[in-house]
Protein backbone atom coordinates (compact mmCIF):
# COMPACT_ATOMS: atom_id res chain seq x y z
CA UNK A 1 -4.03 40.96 -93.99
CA UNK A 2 -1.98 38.05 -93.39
CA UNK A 3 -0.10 38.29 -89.93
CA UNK A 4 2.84 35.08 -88.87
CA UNK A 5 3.87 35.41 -85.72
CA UNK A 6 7.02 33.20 -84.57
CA UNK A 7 7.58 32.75 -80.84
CA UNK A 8 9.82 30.27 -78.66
CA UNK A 9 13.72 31.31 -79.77
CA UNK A 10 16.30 31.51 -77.38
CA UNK A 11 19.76 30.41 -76.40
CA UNK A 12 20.26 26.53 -76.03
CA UNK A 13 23.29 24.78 -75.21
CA UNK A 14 24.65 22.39 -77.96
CA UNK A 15 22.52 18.56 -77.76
CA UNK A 16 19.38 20.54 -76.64
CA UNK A 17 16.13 21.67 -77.93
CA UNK A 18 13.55 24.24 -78.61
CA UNK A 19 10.40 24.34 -80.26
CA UNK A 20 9.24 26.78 -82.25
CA UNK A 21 5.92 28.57 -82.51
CA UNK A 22 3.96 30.47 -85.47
CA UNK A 23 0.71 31.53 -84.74
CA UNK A 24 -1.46 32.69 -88.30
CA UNK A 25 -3.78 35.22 -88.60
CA UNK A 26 -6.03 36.90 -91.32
CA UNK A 27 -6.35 33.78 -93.97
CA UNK A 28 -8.09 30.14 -94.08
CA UNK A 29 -4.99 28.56 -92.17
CA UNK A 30 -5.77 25.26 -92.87
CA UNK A 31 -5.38 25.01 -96.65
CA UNK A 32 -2.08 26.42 -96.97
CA UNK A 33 1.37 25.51 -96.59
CA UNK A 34 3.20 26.93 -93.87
CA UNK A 35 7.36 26.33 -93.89
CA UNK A 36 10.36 27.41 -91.29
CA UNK A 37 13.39 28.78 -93.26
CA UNK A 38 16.27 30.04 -91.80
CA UNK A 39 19.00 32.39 -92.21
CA UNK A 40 22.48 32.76 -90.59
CA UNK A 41 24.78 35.78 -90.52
CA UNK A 42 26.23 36.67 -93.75
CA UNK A 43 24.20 33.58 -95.64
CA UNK A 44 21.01 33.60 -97.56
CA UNK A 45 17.62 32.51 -96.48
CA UNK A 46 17.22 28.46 -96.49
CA UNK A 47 14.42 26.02 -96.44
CA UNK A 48 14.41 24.32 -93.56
CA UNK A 49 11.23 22.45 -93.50
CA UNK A 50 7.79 22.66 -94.94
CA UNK A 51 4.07 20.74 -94.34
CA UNK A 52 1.14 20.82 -96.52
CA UNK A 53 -2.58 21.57 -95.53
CA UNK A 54 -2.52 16.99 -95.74
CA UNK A 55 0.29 17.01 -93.69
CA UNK A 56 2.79 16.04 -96.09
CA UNK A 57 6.39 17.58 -94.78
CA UNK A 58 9.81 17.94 -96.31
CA UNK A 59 13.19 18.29 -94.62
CA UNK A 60 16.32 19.68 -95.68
CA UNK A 61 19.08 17.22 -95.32
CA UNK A 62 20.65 19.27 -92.69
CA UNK A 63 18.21 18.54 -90.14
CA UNK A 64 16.35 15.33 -91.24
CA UNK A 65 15.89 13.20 -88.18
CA UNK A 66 16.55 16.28 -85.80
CA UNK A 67 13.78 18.77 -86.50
CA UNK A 68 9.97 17.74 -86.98
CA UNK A 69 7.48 20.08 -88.34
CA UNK A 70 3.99 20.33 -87.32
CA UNK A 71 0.75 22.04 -87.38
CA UNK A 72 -2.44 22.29 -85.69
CA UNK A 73 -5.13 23.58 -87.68
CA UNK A 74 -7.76 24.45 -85.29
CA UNK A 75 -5.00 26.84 -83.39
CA UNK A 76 -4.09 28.43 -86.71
CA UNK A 77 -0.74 27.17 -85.40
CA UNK A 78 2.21 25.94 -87.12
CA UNK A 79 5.35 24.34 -84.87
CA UNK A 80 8.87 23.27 -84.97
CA UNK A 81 10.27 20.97 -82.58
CA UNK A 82 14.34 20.84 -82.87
CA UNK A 83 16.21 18.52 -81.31
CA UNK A 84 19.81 17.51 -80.74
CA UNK A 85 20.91 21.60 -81.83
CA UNK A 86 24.03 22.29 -83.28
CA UNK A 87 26.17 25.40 -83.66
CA UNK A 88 25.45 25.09 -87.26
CA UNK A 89 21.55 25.22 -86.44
CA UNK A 90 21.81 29.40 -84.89
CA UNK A 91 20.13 31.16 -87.19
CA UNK A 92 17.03 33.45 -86.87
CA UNK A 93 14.22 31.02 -88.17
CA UNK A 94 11.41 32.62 -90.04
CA UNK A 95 7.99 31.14 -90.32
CA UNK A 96 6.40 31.09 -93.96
CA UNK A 97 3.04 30.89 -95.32
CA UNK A 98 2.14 30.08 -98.74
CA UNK A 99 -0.83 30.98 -100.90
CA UNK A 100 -2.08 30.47 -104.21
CA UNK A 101 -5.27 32.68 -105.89
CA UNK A 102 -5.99 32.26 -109.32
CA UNK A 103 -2.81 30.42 -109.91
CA UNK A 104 -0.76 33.50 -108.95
CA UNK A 105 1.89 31.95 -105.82
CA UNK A 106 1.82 34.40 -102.70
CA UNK A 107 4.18 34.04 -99.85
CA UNK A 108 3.96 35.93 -96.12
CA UNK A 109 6.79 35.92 -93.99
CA UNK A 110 6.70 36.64 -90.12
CA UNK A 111 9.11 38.65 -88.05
CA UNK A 112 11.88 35.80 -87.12
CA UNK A 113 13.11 34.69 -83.86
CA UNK A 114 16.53 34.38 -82.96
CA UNK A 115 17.81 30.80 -82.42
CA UNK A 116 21.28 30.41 -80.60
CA UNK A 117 23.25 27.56 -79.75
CA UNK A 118 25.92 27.76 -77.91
CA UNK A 119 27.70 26.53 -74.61
């Protein structure tokens, strides 16, 4: 049984940061993608950013140069560092795992954690 656990939301004033934490249990962690989407009130679910088990990453535009995605496999730990928040960035971030057995594509989701930012 798959289990994502996100940790590290919060409130942030506008220009700050947080980093985000998943922690993965109950699958080889190191040969899957993990991803952070995020979803606002009243939108749908987004990418935000995603890094294979090489460590290849992709950004959406809206936060290229602002957010940085990283994992450590040893930890079964996936992170997101955010920098220079904006209003547009509150959202409550979800972390993302994705599998694939037997070419079939399976995708676990954790909890979420809230993200504000505000002043």
């Amino acid at each position: 049984q798959v289990q994502l656990v996100e940790s590290g939301g919060g409130l942030v004033q506008p220009g700050g940061s947080l980093r985000l934490s998943c922690a993965a249990s109950g699958s080889i962690f190191s040969i899957h993608t993990m991803g952070w989407y995020r979803q606002a009130p009243g939108k749908e679910r987004e990418l935000v950013t995603t890094i294979t088990s090489g460590g290849l990453t992709n950004y959406a535009d809206t936060v290229k140069g602002r957010f940085t995605i990283s994992r450590d496999n040893a930890k079964n730990t996936v992170y997101l560092q955010m920098n220079s928040l904006k209003p547009e960035d509150t959202a409550v971030y979800y972390c993302n795992q994705v599998q694939y057995v037997l070419s079939r594509k399976y995708e676990y989701w954790g909890q979420g954690t809230q993200v504000t930012v505000s002043s």
